[in-house]
PDB file of N, CA and C in Angstrom:
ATOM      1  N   UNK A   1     130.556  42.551 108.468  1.00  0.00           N
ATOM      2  CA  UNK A   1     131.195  43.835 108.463  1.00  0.00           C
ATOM      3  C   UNK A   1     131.310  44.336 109.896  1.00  0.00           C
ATOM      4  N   UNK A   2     132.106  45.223 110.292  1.00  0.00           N
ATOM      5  CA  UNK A   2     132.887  45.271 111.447  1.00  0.00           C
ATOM      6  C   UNK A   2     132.453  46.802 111.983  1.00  0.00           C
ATOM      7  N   UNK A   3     131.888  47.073 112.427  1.00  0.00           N
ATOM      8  CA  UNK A   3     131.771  48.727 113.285  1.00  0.00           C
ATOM      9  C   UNK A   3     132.783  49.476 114.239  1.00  0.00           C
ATOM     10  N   UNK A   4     133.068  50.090 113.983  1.00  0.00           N
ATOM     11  CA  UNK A   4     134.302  50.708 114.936  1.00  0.00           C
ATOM     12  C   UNK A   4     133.164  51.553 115.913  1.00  0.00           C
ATOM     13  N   UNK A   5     133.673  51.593 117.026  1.00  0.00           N
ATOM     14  CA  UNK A   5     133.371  52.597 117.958  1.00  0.00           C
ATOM     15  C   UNK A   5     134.735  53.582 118.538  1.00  0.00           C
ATOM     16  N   UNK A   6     134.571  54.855 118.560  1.00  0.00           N
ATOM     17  CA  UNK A   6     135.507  55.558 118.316  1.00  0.00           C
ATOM     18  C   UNK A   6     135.089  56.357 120.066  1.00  0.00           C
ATOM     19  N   UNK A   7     135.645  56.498 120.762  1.00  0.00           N
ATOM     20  CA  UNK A   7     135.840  57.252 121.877  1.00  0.00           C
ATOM     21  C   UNK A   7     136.093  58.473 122.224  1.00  0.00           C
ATOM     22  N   UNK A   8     135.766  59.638 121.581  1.00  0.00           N
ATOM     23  CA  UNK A   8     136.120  61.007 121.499  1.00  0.00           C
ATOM     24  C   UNK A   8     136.516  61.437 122.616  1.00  0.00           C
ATOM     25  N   UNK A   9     135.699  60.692 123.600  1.00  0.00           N
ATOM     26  CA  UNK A   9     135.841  61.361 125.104  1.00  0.00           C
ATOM     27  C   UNK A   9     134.832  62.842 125.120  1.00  0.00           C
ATOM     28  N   UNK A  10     135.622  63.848 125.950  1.00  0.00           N
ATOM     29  CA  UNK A  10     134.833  65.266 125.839  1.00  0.00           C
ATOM     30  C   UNK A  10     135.480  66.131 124.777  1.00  0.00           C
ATOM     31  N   UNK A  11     136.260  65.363 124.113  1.00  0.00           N
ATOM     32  CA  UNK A  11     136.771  66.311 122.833  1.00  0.00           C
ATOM     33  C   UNK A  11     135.628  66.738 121.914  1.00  0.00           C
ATOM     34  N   UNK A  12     135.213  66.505 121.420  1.00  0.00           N
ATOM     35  CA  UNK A  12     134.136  67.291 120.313  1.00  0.00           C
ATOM     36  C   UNK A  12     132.716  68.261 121.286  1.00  0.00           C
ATOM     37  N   UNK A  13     132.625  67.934 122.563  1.00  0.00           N
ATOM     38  CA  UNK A  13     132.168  68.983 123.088  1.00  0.00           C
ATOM     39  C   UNK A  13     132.977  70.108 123.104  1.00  0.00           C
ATOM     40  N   UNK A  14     134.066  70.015 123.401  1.00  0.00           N
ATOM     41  CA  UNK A  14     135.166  71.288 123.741  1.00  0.00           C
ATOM     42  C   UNK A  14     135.112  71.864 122.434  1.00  0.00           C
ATOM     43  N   UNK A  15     135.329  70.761 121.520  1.00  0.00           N
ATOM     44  CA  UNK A  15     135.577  71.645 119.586  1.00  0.00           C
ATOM     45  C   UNK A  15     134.653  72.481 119.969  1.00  0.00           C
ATOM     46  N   UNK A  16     133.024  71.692 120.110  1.00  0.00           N
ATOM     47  CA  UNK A  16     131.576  72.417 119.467  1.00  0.00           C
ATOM     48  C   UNK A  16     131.610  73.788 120.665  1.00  0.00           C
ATOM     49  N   UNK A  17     132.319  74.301 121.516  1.00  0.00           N
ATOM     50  CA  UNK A  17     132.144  74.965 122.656  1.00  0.00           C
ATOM     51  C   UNK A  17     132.952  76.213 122.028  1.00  0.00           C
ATOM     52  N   UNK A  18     134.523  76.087 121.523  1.00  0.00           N
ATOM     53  CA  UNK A  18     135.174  76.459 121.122  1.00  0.00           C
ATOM     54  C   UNK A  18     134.324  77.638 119.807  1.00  0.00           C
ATOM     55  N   UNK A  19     134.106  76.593 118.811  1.00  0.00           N
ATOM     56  CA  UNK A  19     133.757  76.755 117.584  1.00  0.00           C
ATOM     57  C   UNK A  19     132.180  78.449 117.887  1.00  0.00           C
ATOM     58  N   UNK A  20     131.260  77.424 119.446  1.00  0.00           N
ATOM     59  CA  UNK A  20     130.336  78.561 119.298  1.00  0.00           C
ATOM     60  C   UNK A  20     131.152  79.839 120.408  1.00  0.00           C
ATOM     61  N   UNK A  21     131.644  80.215 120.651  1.00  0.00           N
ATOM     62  CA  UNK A  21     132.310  81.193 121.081  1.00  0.00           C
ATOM     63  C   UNK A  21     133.251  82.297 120.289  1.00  0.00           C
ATOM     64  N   UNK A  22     133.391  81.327 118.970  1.00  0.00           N
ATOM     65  CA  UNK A  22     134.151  82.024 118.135  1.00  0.00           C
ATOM     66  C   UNK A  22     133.510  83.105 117.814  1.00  0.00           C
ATOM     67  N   UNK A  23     134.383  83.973 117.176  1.00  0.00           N
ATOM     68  CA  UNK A  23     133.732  85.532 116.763  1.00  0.00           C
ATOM     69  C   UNK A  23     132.715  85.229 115.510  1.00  0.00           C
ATOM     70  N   UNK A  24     133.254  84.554 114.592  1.00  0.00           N
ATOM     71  CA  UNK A  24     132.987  83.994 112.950  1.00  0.00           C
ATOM     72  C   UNK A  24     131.412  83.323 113.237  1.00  0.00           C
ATOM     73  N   UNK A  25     131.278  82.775 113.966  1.00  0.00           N
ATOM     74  CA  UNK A  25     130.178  82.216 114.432  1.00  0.00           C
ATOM     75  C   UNK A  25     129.207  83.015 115.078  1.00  0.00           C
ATOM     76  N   UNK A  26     129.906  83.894 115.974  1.00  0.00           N
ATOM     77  CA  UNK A  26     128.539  84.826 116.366  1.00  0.00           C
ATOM     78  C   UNK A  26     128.235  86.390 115.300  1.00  0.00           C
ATOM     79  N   UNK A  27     129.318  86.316 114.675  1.00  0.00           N
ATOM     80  CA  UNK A  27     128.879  87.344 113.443  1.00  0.00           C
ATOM     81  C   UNK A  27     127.884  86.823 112.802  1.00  0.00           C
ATOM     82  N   UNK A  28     128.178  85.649 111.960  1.00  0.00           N
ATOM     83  CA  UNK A  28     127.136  84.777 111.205  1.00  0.00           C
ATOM     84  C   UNK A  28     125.908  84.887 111.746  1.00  0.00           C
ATOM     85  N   UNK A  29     125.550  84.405 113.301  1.00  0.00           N
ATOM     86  CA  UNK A  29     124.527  84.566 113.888  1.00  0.00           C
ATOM     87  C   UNK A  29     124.060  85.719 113.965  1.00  0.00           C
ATOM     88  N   UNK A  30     124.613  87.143 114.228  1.00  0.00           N
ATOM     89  CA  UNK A  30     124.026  88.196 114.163  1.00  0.00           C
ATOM     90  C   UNK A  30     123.327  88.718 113.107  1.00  0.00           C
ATOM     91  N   UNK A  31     124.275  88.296 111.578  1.00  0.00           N
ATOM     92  CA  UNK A  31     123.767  88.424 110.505  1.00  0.00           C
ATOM     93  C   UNK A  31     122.514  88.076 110.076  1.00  0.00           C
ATOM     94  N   UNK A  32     122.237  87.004 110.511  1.00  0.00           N
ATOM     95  CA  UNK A  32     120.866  86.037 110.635  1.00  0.00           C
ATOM     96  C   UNK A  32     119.893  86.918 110.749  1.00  0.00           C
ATOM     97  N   UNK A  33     119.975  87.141 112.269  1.00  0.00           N
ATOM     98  CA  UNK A  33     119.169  88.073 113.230  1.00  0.00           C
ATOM     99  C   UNK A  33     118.737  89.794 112.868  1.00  0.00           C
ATOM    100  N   UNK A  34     119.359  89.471 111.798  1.00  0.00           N
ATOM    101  CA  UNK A  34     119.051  91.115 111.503  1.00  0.00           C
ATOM    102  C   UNK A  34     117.342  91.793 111.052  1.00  0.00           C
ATOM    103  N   UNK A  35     117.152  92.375 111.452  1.00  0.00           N
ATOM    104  CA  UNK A  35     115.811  92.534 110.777  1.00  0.00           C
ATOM    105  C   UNK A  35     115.682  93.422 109.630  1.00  0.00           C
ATOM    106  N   UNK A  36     114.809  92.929 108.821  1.00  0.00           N
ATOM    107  CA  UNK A  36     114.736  93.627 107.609  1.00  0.00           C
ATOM    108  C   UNK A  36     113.904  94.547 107.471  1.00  0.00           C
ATOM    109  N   UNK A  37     114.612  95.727 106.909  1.00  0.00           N
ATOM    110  CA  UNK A  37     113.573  97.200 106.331  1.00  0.00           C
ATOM    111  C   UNK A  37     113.423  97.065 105.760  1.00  0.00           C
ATOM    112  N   UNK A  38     112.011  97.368 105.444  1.00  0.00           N
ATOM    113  CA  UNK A  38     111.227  97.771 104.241  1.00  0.00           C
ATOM    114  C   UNK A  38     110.694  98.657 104.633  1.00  0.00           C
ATOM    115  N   UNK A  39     111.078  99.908 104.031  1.00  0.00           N
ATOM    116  CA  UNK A  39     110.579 101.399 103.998  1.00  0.00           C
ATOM    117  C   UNK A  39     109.232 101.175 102.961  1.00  0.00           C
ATOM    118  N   UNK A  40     108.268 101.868 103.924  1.00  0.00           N
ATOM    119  CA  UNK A  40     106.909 102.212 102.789  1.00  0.00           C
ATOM    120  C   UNK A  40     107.460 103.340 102.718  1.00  0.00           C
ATOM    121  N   UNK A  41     106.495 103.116 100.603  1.00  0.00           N
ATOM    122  CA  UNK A  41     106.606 104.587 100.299  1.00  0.00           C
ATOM    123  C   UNK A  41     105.521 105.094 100.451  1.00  0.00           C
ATOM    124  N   UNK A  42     105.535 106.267 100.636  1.00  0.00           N
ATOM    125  CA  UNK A  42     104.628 107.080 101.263  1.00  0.00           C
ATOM    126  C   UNK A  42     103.750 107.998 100.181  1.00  0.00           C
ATOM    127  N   UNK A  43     102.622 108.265 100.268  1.00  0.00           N
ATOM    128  CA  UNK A  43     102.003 108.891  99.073  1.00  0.00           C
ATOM    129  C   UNK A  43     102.238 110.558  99.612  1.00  0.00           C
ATOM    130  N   UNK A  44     102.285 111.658  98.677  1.00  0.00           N
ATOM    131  CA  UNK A  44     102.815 112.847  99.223  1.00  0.00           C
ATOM    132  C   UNK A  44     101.133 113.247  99.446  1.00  0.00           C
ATOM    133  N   UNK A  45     100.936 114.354 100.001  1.00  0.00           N
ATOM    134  CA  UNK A  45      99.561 114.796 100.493  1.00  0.00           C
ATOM    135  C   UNK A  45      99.252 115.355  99.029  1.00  0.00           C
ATOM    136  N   UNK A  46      99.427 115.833  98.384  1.00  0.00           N
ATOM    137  CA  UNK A  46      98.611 116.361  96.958  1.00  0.00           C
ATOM    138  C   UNK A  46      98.218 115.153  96.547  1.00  0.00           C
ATOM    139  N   UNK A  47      98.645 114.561  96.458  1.00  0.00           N
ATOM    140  CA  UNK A  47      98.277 113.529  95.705  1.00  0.00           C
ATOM    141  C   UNK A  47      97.088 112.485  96.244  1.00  0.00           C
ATOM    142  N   UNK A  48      96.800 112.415  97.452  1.00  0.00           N
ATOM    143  CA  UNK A  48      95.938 112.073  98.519  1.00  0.00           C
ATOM    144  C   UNK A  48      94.354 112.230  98.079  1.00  0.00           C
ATOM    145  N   UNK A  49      93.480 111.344  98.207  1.00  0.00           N
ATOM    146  CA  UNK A  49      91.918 111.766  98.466  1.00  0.00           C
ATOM    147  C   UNK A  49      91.734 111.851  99.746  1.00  0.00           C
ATOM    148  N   UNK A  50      92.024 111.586 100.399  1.00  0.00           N
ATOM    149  CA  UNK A  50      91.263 111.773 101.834  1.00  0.00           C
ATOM    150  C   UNK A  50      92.632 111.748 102.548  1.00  0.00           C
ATOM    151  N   UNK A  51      92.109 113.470 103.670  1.00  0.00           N
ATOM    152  CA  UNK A  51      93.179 113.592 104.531  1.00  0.00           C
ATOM    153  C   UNK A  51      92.988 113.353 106.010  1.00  0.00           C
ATOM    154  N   UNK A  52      93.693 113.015 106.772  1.00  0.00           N
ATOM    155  CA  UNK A  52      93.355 113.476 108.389  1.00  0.00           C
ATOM    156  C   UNK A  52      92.989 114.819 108.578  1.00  0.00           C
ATOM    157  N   UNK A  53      92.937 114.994 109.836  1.00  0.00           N
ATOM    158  CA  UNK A  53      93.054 116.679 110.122  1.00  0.00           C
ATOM    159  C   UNK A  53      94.423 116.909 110.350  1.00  0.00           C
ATOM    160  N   UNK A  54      95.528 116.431 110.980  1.00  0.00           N
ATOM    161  CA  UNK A  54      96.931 116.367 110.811  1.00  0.00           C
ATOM    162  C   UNK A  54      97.402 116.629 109.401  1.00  0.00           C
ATOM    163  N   UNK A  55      97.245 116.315 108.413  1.00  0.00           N
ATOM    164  CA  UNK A  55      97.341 116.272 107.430  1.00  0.00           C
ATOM    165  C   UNK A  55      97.235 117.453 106.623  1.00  0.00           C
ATOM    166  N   UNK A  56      95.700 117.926 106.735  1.00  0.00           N
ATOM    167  CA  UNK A  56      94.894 119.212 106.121  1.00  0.00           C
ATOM    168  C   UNK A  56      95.630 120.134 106.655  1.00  0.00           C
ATOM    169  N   UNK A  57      96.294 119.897 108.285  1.00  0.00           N
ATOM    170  CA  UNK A  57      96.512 120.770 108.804  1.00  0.00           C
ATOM    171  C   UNK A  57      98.000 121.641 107.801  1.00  0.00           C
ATOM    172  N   UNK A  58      98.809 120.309 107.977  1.00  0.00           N
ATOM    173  CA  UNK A  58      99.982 120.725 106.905  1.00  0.00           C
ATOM    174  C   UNK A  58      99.635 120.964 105.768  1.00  0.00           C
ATOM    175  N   UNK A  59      98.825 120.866 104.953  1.00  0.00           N
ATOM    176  CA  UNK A  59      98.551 120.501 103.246  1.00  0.00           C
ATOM    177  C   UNK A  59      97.534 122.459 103.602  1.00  0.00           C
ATOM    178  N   UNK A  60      96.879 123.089 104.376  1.00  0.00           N
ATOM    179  CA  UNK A  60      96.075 124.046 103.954  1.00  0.00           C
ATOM    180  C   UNK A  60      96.823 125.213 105.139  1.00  0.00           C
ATOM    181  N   UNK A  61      97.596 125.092 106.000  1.00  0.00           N
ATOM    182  CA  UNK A  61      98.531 126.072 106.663  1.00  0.00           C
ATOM    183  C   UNK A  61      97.392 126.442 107.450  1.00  0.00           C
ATOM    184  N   UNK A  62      96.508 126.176 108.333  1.00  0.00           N
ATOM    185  CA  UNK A  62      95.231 126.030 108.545  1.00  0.00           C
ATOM    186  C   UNK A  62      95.666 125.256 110.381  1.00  0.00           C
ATOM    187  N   UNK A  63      95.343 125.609 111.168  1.00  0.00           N
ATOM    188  CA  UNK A  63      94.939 124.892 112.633  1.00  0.00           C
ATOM    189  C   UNK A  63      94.520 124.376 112.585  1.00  0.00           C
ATOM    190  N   UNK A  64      94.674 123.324 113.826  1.00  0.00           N
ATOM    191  CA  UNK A  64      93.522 122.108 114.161  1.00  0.00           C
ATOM    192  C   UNK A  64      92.166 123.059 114.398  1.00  0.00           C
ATOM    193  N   UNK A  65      92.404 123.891 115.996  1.00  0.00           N
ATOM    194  CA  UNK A  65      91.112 124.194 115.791  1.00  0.00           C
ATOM    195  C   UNK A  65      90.293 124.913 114.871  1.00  0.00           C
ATOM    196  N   UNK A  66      90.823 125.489 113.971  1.00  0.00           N
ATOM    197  CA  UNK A  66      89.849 126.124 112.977  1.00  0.00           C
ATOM    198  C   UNK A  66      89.322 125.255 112.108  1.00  0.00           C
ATOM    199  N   UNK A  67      90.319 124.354 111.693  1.00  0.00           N
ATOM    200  CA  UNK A  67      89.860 122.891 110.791  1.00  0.00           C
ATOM    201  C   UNK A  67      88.478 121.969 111.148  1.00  0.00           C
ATOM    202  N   UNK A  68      88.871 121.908 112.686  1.00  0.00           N
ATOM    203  CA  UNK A  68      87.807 121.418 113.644  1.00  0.00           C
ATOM    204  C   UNK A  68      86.285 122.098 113.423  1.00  0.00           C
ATOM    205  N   UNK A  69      86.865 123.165 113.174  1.00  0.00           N
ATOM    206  CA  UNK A  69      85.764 124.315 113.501  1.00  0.00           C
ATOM    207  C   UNK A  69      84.624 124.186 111.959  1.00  0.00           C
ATOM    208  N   UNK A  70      85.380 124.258 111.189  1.00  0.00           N
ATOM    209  CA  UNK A  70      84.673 124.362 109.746  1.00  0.00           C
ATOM    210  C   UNK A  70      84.343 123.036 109.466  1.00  0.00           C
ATOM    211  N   UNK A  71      84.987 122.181 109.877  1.00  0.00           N
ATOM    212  CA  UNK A  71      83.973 120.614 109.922  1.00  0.00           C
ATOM    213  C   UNK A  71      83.054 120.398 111.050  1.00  0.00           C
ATOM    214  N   UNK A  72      82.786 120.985 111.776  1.00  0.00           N
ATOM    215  CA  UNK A  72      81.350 120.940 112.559  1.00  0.00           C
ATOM    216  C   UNK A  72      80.861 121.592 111.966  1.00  0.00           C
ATOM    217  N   UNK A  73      80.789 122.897 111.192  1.00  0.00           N
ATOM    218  CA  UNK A  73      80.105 123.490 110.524  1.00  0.00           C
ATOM    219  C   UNK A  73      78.768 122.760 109.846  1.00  0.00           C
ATOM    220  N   UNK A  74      77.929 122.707 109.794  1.00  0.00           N
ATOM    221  CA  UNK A  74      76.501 122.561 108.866  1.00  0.00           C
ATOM    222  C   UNK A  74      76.628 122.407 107.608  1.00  0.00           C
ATOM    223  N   UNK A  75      76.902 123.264 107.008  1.00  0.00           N
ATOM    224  CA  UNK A  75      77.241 123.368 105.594  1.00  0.00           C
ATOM    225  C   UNK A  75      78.880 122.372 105.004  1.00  0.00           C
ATOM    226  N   UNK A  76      79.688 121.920 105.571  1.00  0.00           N
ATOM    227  CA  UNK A  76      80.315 121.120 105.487  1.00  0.00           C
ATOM    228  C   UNK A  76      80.373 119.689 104.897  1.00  0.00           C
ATOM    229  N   UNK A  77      80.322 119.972 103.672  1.00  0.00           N
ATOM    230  CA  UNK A  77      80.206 118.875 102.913  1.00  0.00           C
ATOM    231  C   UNK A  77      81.467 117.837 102.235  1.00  0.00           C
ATOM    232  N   UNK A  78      82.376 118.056 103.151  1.00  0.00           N
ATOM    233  CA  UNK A  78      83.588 117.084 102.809  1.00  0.00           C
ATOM    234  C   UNK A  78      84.504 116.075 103.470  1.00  0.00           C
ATOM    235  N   UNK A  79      83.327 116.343 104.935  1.00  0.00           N
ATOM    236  CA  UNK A  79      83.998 115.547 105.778  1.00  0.00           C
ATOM    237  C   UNK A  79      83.898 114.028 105.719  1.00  0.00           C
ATOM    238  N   UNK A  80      84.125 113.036 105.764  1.00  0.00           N
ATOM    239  CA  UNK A  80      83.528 111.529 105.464  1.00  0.00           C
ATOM    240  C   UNK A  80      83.888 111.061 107.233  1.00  0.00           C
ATOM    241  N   UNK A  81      83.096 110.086 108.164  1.00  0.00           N
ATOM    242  CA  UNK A  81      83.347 110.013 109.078  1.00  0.00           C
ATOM    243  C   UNK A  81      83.701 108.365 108.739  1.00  0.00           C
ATOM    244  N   UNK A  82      84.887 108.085 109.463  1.00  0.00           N
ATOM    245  CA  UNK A  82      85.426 106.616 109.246  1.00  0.00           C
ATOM    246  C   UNK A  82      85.650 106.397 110.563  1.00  0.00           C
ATOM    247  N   UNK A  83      84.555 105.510 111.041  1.00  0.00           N
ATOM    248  CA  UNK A  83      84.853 104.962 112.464  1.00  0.00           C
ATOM    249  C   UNK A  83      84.790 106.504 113.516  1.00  0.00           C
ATOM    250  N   UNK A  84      85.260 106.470 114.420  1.00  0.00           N
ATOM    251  CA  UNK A  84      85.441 107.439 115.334  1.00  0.00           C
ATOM    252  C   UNK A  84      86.456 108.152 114.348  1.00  0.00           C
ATOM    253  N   UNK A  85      87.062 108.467 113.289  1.00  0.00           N
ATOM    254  CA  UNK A  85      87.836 109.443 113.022  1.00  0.00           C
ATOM    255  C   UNK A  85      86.912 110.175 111.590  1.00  0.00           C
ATOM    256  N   UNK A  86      87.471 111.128 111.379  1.00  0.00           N
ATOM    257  CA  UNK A  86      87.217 112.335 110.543  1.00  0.00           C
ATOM    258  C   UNK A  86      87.912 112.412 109.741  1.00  0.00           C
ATOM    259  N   UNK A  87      87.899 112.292 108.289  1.00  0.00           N
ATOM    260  CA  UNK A  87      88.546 112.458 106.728  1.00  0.00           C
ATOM    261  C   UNK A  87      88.259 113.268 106.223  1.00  0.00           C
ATOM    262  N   UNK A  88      88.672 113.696 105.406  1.00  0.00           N
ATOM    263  CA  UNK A  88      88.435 115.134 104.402  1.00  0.00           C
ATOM    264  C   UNK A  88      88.633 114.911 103.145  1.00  0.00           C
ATOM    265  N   UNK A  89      87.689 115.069 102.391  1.00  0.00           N
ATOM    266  CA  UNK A  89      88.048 115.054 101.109  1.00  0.00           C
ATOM    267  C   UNK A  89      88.972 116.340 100.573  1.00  0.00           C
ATOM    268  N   UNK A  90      89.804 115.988  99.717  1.00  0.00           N
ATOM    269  CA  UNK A  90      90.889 117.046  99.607  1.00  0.00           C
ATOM    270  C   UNK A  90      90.366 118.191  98.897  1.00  0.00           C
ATOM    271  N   UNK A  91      90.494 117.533  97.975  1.00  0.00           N
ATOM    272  CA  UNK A  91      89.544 118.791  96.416  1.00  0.00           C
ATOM    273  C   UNK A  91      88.589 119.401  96.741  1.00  0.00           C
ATOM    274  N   UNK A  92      87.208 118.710  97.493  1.00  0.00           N
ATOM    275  CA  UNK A  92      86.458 119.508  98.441  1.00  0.00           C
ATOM    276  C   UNK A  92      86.753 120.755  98.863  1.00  0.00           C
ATOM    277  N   UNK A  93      87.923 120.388  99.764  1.00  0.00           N
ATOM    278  CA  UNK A  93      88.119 121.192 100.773  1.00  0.00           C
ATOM    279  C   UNK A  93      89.210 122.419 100.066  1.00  0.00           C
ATOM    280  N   UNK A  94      89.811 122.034  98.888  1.00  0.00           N
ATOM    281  CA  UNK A  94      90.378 123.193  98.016  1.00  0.00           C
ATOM    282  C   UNK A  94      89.322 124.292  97.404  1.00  0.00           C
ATOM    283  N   UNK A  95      88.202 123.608  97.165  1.00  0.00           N
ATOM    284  CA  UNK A  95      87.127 124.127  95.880  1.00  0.00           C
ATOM    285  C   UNK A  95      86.565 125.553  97.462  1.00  0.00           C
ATOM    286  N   UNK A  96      86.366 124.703  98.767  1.00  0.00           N
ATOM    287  CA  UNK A  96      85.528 125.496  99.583  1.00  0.00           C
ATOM    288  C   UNK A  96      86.256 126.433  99.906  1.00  0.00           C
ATOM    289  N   UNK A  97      87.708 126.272 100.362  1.00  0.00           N
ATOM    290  CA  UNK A  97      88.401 127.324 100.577  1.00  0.00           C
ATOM    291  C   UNK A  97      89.248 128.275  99.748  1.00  0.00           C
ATOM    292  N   UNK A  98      88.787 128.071  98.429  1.00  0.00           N
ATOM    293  CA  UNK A  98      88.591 129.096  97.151  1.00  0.00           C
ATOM    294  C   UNK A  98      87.522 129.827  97.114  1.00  0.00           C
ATOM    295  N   UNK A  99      86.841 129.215  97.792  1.00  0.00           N
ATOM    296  CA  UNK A  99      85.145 129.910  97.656  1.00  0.00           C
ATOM    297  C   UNK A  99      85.627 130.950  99.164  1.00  0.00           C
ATOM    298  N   UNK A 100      86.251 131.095 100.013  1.00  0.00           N
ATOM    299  CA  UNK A 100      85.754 131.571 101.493  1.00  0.00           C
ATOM    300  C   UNK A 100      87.395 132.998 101.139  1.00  0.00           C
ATOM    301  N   UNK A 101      86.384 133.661 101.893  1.00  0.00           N
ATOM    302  CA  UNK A 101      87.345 135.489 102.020  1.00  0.00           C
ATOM    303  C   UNK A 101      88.228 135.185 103.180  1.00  0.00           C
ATOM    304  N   UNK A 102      87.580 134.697 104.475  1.00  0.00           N
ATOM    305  CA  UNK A 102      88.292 134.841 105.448  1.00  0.00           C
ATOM    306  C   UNK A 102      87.828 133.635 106.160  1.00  0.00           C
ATOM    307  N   UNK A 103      88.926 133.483 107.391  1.00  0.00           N
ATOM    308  CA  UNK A 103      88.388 132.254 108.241  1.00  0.00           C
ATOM    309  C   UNK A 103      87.896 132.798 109.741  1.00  0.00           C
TER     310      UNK A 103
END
């Protein structure tokens, strides 16, 4: 059986040069490249056990520093310490500030 050898020369570089320059080709490629969202959903703060102070801050209409203030407090029984940061138990912190006249 007999093999042909075929001589393209620089023709099928030029095609393949052609072809990646085309628009169709770099759309495709962009398409590729796209990165994908995935939106987390987010839990709303009522619904939450444990808040930041960012958080409390929005969820009790309440300042940082006063927030600050009533979790150094002594009597403060809702703070949970996680690592260098500060959590709040939510309900806690509803039940105490049902209990309090003023801040």
């Amino acid at each position: 059986m007999e093999t042909k050898n075929y001589d393209f020369g620089l023709e099928p570089i030029r095609l393949l040069i052609k072809l990646l320059e085309s628009s169709e080709y770099q759309k495709s490629q962009k398409e590729k490249e796209k990165p994908i969202n995935i939106k987390k959903k987010e839990t709303p703060i009522w619904e939450k056990k444990y808040l930041t102070i960012s958080e409390a801050m929005k969820y009790t209409n309440i300042g940082s520093n006063n927030i600050r203030r009533i979790l150094n407090h002594s009597t403060c029984n809702f703070v949970i310490y996680f690592g260098n940061r500060k959590l709040i138990h939510r309900q806690k912190l509803e039940e105490y500030l049902d209990d309090m006249h003023s801040l």
